[in-house]
Protein backbone atom coordinates (compact mmCIF):
# COMPACT_ATOMS: atom_id res chain seq x y z
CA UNK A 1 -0.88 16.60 -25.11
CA UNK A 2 0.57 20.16 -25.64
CA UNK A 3 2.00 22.28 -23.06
CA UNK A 4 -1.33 24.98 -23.85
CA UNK A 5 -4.62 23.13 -22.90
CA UNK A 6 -7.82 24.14 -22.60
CA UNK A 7 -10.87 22.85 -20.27
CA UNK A 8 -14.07 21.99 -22.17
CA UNK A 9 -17.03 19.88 -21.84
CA UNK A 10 -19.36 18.04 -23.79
CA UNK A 11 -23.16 19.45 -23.97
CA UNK A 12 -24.71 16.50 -25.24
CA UNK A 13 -21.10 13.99 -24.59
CA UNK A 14 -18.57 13.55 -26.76
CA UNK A 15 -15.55 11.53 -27.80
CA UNK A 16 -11.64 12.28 -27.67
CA UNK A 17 -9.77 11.19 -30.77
CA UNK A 18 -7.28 8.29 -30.44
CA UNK A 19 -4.11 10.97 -31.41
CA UNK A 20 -4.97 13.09 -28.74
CA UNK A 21 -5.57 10.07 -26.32
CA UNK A 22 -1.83 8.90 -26.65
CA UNK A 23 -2.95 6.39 -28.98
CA UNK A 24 -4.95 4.60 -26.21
CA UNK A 25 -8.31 4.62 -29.04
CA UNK A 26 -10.99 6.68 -28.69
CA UNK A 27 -12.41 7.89 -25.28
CA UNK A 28 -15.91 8.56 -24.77
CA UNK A 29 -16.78 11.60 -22.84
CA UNK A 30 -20.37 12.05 -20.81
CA UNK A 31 -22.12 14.98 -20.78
CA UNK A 32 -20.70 17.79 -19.31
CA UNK A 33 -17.58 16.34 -18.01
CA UNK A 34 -14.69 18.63 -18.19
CA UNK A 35 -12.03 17.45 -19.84
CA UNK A 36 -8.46 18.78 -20.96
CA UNK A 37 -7.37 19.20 -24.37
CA UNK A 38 -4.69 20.73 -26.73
CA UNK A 39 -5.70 24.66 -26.96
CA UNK A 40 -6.24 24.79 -30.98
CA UNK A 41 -8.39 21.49 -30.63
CA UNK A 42 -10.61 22.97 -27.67
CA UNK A 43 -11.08 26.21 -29.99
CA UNK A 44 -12.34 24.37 -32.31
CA UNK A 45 -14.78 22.23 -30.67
CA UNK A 46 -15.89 25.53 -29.14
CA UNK A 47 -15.84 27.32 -32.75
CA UNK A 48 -17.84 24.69 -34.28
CA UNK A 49 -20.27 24.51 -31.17
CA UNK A 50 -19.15 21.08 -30.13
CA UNK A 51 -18.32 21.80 -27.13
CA UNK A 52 -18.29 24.80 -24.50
CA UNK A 53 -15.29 26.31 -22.24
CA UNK A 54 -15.28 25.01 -18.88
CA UNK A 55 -14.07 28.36 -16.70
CA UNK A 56 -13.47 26.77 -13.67
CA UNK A 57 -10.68 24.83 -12.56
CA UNK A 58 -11.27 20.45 -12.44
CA UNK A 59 -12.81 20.06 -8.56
CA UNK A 60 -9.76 17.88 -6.80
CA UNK A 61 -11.47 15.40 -4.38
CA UNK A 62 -11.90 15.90 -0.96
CA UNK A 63 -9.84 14.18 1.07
CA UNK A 64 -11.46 12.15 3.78
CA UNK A 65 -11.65 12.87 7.01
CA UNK A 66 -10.54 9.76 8.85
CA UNK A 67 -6.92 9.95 6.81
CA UNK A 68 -6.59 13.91 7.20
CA UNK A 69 -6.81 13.22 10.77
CA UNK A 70 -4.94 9.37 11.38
CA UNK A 71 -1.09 11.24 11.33
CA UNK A 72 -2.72 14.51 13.71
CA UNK A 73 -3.37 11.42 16.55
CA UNK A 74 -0.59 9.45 15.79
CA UNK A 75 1.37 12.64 16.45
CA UNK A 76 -0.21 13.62 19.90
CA UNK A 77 -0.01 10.27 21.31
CA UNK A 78 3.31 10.92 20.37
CA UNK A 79 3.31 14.25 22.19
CA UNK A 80 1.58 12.52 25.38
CA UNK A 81 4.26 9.90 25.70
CA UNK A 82 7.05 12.56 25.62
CA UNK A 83 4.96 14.85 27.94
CA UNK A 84 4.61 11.46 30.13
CA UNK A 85 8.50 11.03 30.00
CA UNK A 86 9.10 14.30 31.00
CA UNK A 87 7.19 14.29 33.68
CA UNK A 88 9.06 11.14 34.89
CA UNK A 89 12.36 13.11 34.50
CA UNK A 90 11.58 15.93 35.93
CA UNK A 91 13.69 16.61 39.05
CA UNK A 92 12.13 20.08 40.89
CA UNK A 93 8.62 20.83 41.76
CA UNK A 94 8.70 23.56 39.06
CA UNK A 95 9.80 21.31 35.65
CA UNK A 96 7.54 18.53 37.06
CA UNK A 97 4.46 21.48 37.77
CA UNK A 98 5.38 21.87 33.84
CA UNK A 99 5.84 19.11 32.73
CA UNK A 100 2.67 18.23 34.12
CA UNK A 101 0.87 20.90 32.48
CA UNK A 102 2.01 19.89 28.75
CA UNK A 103 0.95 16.34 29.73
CA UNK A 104 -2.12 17.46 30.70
CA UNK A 105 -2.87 19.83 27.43
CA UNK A 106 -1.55 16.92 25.17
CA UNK A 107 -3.86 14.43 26.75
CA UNK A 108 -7.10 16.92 26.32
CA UNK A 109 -5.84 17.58 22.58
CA UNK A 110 -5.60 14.05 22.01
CA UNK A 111 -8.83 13.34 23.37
CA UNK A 112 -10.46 16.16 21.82
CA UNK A 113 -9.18 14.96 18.53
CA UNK A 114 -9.85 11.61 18.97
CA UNK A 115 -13.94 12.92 19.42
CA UNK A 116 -14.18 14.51 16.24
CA UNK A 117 -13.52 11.01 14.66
C-alpha cells in the first residue's frame, strides 16, 4: 500500500481488490470494519458513497492482565531475595534495621501484587 492511507469502513461490507491486497485475491470486508487503504482509493469509495471515513484511530487490543503483571512479580521476588540477602549481610544493627525494612516493603509489594491476580 502507499505511504498516504486512509481509514474507512464498509456500511453494508465490502471487498478489497486483489492489487491493493498484495496480490493475496480479494478480501472480504464485514460491515463496518475499519480498514486501511491507499488515500485516492478511500476518496473514492467515500466519493461514490461506498464507504464512509473512519475518524478514529484502529482500537489496539488490550493486553491481558495476567501477562502485564507475570514480569512486575517475577521482578519483586527478585527484589525480596536481594532484600533477603542483604539482610543476611548486613553487619550493624542500623544496615540490618534497613535492610530489614526493604525486605519487609518488598515482601508486602509482592504480596499485594500477587492479590490483584
Amino acid at each position: 500500500m502507499s505511504r498516504k492511507t486512509k481509514l474507512i469502513a464498509f456500511p453494508g461490507g465490502g471487498i478489497i481488490p486483489s492489487v491493493l491486497n498484495d496480490g493475496k485475491g480479494d478480501k472480504e470486508i464485514p460491515p463496518h470494519e475499519p480498514v486501511r487503504v491507499p488515500f485516492e482509493y478511500g476518496e473514492s469509495l467515500i466519493n461514490d458513497r461506498f464507504a464512509v471515513e473512519v475518524t478514529q484511530p484502529e482500537a489496539k487490543k488490550p493486553r491481558k492482565k495476567k501477562a502485564a503483571t507475570a514480569p512486575n512479580i517475577t521482578a519483586l521476588k527478585a527484589k525480596v531475595a536481594q532484600a533477603e540477602k542483604a539482610v543476611a549481610a548486613a553487619k550493624t544493627d542500623e544496615t540490618k534495621g534497613k535492610a530489614q525494612a526493604f525486605l519487609d516493603e518488598a515482601k508486602q509489594a509482592l504480596a499485594d501484587a500477587q492479590s490483584t491476580r
